[in-house]
C-alpha atoms as a PDB file:
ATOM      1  CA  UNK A   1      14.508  -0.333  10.737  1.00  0.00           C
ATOM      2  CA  UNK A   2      12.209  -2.510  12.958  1.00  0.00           C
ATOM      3  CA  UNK A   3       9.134  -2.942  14.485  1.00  0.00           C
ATOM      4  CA  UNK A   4       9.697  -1.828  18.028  1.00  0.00           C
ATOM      5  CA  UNK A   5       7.297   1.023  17.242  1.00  0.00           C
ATOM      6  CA  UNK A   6       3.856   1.825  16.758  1.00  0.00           C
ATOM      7  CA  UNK A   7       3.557   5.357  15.303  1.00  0.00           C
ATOM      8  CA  UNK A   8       0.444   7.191  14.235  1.00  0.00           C
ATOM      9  CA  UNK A   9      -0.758  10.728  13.973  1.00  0.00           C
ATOM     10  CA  UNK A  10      -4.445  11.791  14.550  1.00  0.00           C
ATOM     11  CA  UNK A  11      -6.785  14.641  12.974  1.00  0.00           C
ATOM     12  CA  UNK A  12      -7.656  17.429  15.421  1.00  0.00           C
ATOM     13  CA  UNK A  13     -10.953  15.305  16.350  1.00  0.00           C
ATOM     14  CA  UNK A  14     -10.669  11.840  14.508  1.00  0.00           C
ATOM     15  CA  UNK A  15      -9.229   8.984  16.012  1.00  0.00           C
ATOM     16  CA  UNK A  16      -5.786   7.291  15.545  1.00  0.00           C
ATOM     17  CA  UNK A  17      -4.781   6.891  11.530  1.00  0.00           C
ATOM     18  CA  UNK A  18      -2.108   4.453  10.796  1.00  0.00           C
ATOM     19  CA  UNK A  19      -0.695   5.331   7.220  1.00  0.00           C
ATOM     20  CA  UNK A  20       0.641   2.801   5.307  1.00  0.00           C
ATOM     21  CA  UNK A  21       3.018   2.887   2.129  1.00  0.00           C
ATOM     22  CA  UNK A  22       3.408  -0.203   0.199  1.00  0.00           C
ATOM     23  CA  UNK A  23       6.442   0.362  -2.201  1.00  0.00           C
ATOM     24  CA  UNK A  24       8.951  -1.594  -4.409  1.00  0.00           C
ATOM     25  CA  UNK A  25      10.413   0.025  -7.128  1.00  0.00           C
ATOM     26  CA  UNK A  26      10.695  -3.199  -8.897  1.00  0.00           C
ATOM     27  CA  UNK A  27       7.654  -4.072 -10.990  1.00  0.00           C
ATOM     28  CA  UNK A  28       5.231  -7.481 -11.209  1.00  0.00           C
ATOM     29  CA  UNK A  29       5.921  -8.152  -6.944  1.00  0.00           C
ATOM     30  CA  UNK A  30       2.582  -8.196  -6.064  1.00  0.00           C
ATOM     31  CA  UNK A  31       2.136  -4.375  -4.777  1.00  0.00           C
ATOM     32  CA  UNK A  32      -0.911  -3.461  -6.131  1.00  0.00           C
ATOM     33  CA  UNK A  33      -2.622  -7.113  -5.276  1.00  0.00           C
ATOM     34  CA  UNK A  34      -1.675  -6.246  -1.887  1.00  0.00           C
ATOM     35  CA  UNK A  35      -2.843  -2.888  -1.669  1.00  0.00           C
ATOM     36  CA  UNK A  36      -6.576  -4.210  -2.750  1.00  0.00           C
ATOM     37  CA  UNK A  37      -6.876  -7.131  -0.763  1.00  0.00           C
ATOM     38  CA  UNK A  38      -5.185  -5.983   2.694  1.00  0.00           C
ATOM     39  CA  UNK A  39      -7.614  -3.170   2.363  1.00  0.00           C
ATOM     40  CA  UNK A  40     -10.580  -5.373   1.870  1.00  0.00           C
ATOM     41  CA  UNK A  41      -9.702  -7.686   4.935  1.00  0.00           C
ATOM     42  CA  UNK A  42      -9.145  -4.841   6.825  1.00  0.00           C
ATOM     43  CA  UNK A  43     -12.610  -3.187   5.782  1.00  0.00           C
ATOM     44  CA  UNK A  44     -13.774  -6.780   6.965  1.00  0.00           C
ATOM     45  CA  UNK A  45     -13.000  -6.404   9.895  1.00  0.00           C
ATOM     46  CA  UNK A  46     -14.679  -3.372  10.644  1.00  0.00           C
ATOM     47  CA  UNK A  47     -11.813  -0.962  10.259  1.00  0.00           C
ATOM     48  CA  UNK A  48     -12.282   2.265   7.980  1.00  0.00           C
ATOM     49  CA  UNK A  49      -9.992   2.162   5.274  1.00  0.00           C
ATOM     50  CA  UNK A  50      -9.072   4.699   2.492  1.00  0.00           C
ATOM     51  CA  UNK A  51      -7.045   3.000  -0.133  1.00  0.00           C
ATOM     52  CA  UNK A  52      -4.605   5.691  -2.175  1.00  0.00           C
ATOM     53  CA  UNK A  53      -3.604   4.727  -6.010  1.00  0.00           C
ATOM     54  CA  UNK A  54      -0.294   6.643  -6.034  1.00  0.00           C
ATOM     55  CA  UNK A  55       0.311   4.751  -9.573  1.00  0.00           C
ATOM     56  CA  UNK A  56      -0.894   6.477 -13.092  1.00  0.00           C
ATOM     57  CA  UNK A  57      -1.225   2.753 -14.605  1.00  0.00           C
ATOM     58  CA  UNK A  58      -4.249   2.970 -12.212  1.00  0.00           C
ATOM     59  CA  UNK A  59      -4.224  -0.637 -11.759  1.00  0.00           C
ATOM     60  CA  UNK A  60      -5.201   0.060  -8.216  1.00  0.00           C
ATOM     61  CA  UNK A  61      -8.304   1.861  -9.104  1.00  0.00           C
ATOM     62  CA  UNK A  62      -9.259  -0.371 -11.927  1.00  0.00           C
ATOM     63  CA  UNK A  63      -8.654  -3.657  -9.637  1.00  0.00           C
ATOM     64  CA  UNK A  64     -11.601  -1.966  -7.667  1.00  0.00           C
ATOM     65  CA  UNK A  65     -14.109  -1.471 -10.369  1.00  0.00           C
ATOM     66  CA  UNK A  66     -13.467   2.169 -10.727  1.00  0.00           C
ATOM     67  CA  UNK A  67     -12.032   3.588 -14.068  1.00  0.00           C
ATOM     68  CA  UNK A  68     -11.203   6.770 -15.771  1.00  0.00           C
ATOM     69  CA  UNK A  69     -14.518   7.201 -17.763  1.00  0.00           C
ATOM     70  CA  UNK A  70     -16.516   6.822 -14.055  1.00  0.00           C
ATOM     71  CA  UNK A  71     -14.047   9.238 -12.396  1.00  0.00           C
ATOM     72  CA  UNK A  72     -15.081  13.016 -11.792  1.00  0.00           C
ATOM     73  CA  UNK A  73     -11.948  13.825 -10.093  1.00  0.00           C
ATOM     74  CA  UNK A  74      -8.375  12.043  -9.011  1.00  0.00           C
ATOM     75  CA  UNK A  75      -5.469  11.970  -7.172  1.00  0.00           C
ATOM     76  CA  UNK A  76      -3.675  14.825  -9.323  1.00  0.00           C
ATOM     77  CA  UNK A  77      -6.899  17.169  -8.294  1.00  0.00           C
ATOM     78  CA  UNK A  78      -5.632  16.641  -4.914  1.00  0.00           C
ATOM     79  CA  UNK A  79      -1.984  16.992  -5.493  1.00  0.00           C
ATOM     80  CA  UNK A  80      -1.765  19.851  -8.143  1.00  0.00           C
ATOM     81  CA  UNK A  81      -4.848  21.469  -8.002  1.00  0.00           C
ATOM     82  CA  UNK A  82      -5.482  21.961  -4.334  1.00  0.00           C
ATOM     83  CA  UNK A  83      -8.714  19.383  -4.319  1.00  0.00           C
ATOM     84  CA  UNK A  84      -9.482  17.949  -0.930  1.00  0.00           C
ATOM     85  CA  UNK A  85      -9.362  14.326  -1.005  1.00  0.00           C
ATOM     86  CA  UNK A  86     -12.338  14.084   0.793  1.00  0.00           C
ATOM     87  CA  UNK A  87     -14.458  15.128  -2.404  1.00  0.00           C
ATOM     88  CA  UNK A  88     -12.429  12.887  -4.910  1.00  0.00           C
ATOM     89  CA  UNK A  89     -12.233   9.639  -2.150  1.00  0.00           C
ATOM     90  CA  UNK A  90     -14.962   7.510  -3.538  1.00  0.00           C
ATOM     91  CA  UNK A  91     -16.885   4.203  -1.908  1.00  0.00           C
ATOM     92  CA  UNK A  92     -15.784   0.770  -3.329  1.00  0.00           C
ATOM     93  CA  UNK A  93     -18.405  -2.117  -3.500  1.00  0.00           C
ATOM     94  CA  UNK A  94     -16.070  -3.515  -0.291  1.00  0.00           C
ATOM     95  CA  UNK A  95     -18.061  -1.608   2.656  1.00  0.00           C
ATOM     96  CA  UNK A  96     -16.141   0.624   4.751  1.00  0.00           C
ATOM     97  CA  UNK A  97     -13.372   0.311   2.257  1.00  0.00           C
ATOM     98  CA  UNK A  98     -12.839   3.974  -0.325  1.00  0.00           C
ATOM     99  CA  UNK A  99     -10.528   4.863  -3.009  1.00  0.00           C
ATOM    100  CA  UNK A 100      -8.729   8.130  -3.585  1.00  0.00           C
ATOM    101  CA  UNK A 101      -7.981   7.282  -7.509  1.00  0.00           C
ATOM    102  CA  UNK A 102      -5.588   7.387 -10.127  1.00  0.00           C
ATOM    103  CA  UNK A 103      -5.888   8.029 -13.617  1.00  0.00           C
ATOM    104  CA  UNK A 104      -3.035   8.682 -16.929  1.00  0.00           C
ATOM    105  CA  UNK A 105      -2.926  11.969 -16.015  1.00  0.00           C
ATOM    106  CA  UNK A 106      -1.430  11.637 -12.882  1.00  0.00           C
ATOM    107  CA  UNK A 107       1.885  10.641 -14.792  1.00  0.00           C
ATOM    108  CA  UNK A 108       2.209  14.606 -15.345  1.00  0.00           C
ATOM    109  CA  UNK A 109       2.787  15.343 -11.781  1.00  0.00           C
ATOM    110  CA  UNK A 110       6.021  14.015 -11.825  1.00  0.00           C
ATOM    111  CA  UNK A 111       7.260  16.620 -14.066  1.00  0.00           C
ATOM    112  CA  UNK A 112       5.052  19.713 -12.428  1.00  0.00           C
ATOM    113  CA  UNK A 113       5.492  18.643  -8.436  1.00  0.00           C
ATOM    114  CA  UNK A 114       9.447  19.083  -9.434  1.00  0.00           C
ATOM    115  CA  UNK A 115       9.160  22.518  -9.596  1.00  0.00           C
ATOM    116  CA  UNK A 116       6.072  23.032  -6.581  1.00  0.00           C
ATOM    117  CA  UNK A 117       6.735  24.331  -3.172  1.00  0.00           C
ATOM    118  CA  UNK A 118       6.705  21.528  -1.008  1.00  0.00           C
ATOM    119  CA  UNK A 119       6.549  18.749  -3.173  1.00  0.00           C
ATOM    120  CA  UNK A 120       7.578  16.088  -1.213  1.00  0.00           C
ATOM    121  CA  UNK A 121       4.815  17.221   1.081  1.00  0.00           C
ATOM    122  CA  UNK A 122       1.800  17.350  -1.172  1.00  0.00           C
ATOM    123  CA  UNK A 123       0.225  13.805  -0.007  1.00  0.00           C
ATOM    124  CA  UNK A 124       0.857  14.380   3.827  1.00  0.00           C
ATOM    125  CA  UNK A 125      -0.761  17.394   3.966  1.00  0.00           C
ATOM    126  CA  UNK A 126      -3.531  15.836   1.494  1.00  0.00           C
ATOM    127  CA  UNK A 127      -4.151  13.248   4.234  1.00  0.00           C
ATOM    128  CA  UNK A 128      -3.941  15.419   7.553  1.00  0.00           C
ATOM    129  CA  UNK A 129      -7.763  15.427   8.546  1.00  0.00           C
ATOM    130  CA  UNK A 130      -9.211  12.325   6.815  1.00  0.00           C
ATOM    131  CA  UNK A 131     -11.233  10.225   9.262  1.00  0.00           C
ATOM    132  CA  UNK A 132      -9.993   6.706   8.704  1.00  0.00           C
ATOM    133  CA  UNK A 133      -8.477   3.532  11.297  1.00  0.00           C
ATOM    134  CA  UNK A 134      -5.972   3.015   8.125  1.00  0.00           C
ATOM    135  CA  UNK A 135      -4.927   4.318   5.000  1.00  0.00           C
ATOM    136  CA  UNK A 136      -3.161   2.135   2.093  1.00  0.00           C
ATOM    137  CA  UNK A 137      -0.521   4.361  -0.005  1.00  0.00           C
ATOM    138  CA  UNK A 138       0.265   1.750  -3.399  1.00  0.00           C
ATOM    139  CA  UNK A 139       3.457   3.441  -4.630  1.00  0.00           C
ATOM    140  CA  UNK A 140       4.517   3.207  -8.149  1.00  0.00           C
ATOM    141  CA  UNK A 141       7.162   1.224  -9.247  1.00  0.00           C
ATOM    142  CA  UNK A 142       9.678   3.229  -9.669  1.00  0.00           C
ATOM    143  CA  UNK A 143      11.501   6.002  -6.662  1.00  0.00           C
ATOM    144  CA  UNK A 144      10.190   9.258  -8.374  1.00  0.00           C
ATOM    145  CA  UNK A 145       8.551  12.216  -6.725  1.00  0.00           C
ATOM    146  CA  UNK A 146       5.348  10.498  -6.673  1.00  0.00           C
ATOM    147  CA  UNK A 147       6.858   7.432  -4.397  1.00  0.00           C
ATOM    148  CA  UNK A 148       8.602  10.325  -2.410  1.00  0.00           C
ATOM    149  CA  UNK A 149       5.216  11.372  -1.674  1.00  0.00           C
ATOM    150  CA  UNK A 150       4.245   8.127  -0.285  1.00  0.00           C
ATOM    151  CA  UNK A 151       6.700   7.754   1.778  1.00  0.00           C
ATOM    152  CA  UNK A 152       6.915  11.091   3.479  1.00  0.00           C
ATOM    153  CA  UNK A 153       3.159  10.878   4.494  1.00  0.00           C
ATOM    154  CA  UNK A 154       3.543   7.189   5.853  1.00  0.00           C
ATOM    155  CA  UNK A 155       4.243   6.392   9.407  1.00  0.00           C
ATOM    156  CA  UNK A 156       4.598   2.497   8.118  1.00  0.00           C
ATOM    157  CA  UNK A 157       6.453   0.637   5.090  1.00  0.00           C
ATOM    158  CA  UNK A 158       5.545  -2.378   3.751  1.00  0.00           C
ATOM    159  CA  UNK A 159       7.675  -4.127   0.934  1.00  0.00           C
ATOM    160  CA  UNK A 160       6.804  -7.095  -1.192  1.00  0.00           C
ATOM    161  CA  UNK A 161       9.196  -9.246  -2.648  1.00  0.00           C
ATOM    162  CA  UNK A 162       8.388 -11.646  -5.352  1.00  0.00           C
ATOM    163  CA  UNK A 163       9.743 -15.557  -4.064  1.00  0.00           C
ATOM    164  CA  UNK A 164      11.982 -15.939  -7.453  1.00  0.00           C
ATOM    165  CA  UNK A 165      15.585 -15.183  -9.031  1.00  0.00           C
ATOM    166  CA  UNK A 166      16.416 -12.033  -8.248  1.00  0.00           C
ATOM    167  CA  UNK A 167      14.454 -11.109  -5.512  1.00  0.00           C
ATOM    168  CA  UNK A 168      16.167  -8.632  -3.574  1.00  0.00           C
ATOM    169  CA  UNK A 169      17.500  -6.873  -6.971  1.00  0.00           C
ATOM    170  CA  UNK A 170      17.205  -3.051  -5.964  1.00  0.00           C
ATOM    171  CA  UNK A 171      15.657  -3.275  -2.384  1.00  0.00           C
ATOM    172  CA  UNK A 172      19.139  -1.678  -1.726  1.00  0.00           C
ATOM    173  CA  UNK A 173      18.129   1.279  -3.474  1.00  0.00           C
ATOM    174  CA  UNK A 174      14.549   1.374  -1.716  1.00  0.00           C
ATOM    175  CA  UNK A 175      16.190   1.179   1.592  1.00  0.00           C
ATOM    176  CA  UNK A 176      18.748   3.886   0.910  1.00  0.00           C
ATOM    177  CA  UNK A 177      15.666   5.977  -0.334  1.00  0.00           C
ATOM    178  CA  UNK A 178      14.189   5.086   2.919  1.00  0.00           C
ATOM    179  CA  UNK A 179      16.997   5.854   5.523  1.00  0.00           C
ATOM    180  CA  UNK A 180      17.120   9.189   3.385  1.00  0.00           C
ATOM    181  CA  UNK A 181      13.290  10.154   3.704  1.00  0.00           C
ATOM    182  CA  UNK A 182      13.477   9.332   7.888  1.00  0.00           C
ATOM    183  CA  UNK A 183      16.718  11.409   8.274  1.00  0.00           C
ATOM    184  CA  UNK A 184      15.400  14.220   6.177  1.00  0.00           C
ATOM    185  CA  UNK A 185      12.099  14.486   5.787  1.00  0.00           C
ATOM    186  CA  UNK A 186       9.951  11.505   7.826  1.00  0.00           C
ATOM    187  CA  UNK A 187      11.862  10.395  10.875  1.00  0.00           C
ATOM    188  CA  UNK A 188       8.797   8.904  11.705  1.00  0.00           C
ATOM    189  CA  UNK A 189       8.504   6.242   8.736  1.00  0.00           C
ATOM    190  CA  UNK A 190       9.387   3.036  10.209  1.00  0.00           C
ATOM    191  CA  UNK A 191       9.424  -0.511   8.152  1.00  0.00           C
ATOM    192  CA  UNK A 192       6.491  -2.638   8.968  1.00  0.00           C
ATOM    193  CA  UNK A 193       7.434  -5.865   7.272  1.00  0.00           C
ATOM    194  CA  UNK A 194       8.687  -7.335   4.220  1.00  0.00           C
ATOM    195  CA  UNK A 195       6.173  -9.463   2.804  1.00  0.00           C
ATOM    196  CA  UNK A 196       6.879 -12.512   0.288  1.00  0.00           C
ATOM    197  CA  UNK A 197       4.248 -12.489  -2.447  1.00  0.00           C
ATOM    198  CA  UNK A 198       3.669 -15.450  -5.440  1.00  0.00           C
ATOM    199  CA  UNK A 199       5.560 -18.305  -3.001  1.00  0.00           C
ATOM    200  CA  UNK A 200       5.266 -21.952  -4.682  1.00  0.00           C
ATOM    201  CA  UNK A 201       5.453 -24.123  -1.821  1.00  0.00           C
ATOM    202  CA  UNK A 202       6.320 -27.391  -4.123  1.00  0.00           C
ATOM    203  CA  UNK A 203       9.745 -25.763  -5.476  1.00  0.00           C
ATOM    204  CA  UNK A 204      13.069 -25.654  -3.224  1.00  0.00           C
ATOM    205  CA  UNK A 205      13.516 -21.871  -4.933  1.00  0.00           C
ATOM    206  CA  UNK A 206      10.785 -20.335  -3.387  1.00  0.00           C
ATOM    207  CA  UNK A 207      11.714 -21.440  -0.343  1.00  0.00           C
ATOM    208  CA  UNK A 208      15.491 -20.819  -0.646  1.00  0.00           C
ATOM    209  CA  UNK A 209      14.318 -16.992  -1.745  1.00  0.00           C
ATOM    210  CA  UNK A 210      11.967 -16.461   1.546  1.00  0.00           C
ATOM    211  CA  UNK A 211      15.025 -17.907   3.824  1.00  0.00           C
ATOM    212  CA  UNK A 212      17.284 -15.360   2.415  1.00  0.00           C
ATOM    213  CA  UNK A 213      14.632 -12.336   2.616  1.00  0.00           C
ATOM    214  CA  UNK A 214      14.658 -13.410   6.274  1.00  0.00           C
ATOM    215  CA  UNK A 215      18.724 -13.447   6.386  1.00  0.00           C
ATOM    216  CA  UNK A 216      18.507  -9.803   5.072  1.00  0.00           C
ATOM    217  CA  UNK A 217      15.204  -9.018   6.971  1.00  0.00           C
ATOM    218  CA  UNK A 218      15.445 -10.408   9.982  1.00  0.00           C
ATOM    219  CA  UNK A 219      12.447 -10.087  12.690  1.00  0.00           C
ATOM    220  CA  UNK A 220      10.516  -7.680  10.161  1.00  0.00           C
ATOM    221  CA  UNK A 221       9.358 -10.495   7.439  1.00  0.00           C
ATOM    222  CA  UNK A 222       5.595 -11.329   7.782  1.00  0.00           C
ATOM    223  CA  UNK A 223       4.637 -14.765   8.933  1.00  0.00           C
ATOM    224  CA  UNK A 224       2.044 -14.629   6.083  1.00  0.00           C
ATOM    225  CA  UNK A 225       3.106 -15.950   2.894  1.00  0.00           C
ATOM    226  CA  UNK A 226       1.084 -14.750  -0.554  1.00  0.00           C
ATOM    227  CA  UNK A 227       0.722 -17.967  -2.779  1.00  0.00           C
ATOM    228  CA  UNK A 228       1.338 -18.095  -6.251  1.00  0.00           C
ATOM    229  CA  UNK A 229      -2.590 -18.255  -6.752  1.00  0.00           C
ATOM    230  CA  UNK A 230      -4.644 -18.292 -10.280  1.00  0.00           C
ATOM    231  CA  UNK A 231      -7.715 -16.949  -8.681  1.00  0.00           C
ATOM    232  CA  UNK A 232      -5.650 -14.296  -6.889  1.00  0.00           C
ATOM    233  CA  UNK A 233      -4.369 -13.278  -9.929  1.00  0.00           C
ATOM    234  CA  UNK A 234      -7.420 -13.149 -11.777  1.00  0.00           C
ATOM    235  CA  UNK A 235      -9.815 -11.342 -10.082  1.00  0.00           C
ATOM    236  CA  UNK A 236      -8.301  -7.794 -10.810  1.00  0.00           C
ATOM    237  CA  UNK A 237      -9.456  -8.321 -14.681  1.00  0.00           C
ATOM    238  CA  UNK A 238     -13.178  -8.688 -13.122  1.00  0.00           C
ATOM    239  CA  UNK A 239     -12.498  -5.386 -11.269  1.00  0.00           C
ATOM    240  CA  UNK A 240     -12.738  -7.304  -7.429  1.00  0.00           C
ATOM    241  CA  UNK A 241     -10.785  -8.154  -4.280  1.00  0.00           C
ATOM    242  CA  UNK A 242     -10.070 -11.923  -4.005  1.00  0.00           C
ATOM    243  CA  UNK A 243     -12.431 -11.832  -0.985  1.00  0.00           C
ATOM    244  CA  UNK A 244     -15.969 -11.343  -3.601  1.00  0.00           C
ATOM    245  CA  UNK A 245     -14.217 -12.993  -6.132  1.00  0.00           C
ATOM    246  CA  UNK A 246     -13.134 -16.488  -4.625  1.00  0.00           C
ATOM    247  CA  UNK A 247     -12.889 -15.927  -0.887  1.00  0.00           C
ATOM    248  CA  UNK A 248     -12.478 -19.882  -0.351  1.00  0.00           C
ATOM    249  CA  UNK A 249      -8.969 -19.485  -2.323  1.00  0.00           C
ATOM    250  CA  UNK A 250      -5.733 -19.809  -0.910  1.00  0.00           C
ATOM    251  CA  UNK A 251      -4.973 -16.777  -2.000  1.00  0.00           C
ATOM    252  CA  UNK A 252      -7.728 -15.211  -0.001  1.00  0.00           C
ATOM    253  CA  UNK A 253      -6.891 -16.766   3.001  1.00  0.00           C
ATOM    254  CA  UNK A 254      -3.737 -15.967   2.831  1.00  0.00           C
ATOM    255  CA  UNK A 255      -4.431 -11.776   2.450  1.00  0.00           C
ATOM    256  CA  UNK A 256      -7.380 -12.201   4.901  1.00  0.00           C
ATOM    257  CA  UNK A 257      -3.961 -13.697   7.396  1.00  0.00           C
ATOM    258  CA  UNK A 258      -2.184 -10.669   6.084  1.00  0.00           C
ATOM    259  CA  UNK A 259      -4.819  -8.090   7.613  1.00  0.00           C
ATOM    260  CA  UNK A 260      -5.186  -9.808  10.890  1.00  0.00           C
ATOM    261  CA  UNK A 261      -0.888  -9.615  11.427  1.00  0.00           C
ATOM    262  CA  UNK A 262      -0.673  -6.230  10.099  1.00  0.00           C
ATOM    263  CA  UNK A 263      -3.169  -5.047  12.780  1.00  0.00           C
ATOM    264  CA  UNK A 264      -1.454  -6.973  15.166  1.00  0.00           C
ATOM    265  CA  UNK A 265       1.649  -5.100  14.211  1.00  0.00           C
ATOM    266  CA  UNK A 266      -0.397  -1.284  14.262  1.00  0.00           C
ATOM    267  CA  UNK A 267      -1.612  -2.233  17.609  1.00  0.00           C
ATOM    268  CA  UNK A 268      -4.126  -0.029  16.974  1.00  0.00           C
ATOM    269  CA  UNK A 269      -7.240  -0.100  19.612  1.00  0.00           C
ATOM    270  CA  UNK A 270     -10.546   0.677  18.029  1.00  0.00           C
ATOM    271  CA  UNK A 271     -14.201   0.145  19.498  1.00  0.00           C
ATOM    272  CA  UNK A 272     -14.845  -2.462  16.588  1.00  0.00           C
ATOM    273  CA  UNK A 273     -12.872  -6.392  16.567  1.00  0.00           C
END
């Protein structure tokens, strides 16, 4: 899988959408860090963003501010009941950045999309007519139905691996998954990078770790690296990106790097810079 191409899909009248799945199956990598603070970089810089929390921990959704007693509606509306996502999405305090939500109760749709028409289908179809520049899928950590779902509506795959022991555990499995979904049920789904999250720059195994992602990943690893970073890792618990929490940080830097390559990498052409 590389990143020879650029592949997006567009609503009957909205512009070009780039969808973006950001998936590990392995917990504690960084996935749901990323999935907040790309999409707030991105909102910064003018693009219209729609962040999906694909994961009933709803650490997505929390890391945003937004939690189950303030929610009216969430992703298993859309899914199960037929909601459109356009009357669950709800504005963040990052403008131009939105949430479709998760809460507990989306842990039930793994057992009743088993048995639904079309089940690996639900998000895609969910997502055809939104009117966003991108759209940020945070997969759960596992490669259930609900992942499934992720990946089938993507066009784009990002994976974050952790810069410690045992890195690469599993990615195997993710990559079989993916090869599966393109021949099967997404030949469009292409990998946009592999991105190394929580890198300590003063020890010789975080560096040994992000040479050998690159051995196994070559051309698609992200020139941005995600620092092990305390401020990074704190702002969730306050409910903020790192960008209104401590955008001097390294950590904040480094994500607000991470949105300026991945549009590089979308090539996608909007009337905003």
């Amino acid at each position: 899988m590389g990143t020879e191409r650029t592949l997006v899909c567009r609503g009957k009248e909205g512009p070009v959408t780039k969808i973006i799945a950001i998936a590990n199956q392995k917990g504690g990598v960084g996935k749901t860090t990323t999935t907040i603070n790309l999409g707030a970089y991105l909102a910064e810089r003018k693009q219209r963003v729609l962040i999906v929390d694909l994961d009933p921990q709803g650490n997505t959704s929390s890391g945003l501010g937004i939690t189950g007693d303030q929610l009216s509606g969430d992703l298993y509306d859309v899914l199960l009941e037929g909601t459109p996502a356009a009357a669950v999405a709800r504005a963040t305090a990052v403008d131009g950045l939105s949430l479709l939500p998760a809460s507990p109760v989306l842990a039930a749709a793994e057992v009743e999309l088993v048995s639904a028409k079309g089940r690996e289908f639900k998000l895609r179809e969910a997502l055809v007519d939104l009117d966003y520049d991108y759209v940020l899928i945070d997969c759960p950590p596992s490669l259930g139905i609900l992942t499934l779902n992720g990946l089938v509506a993507a066009h784009e795959l990002i994976i974050p691996v952790q810069a410690e022991f045992y890195a690469l555990e599993g990615l195997g499995q993710l990559v079989q998954t993916v090869q599966r979904v393109r021949k099967g049920l997404n030949p469009e789904l292409g990998l946009m990078g592999v991105l190394v999250t929580m890198h300590n720059g003063r020890t010789t195994l975080s560096t040994q770790v992000h040479e050998e992602v690159k051995r196994h990943f070559p051309d698609t690893v992200f020139h941005t690296v995600i620092p092990r970073n305390v401020r990074l890792a704190e702002a969730p618990s306050f409910g903020k990106p790192i960008m209104h929490y401590d955008r001097w940080s390294r950590g904040a830097k480094a994500y607000k790097d991470l949105a300026k390559e991945v549009m590089e990498r979308s090539k996608i052409k909007t009337g905003t810079k």
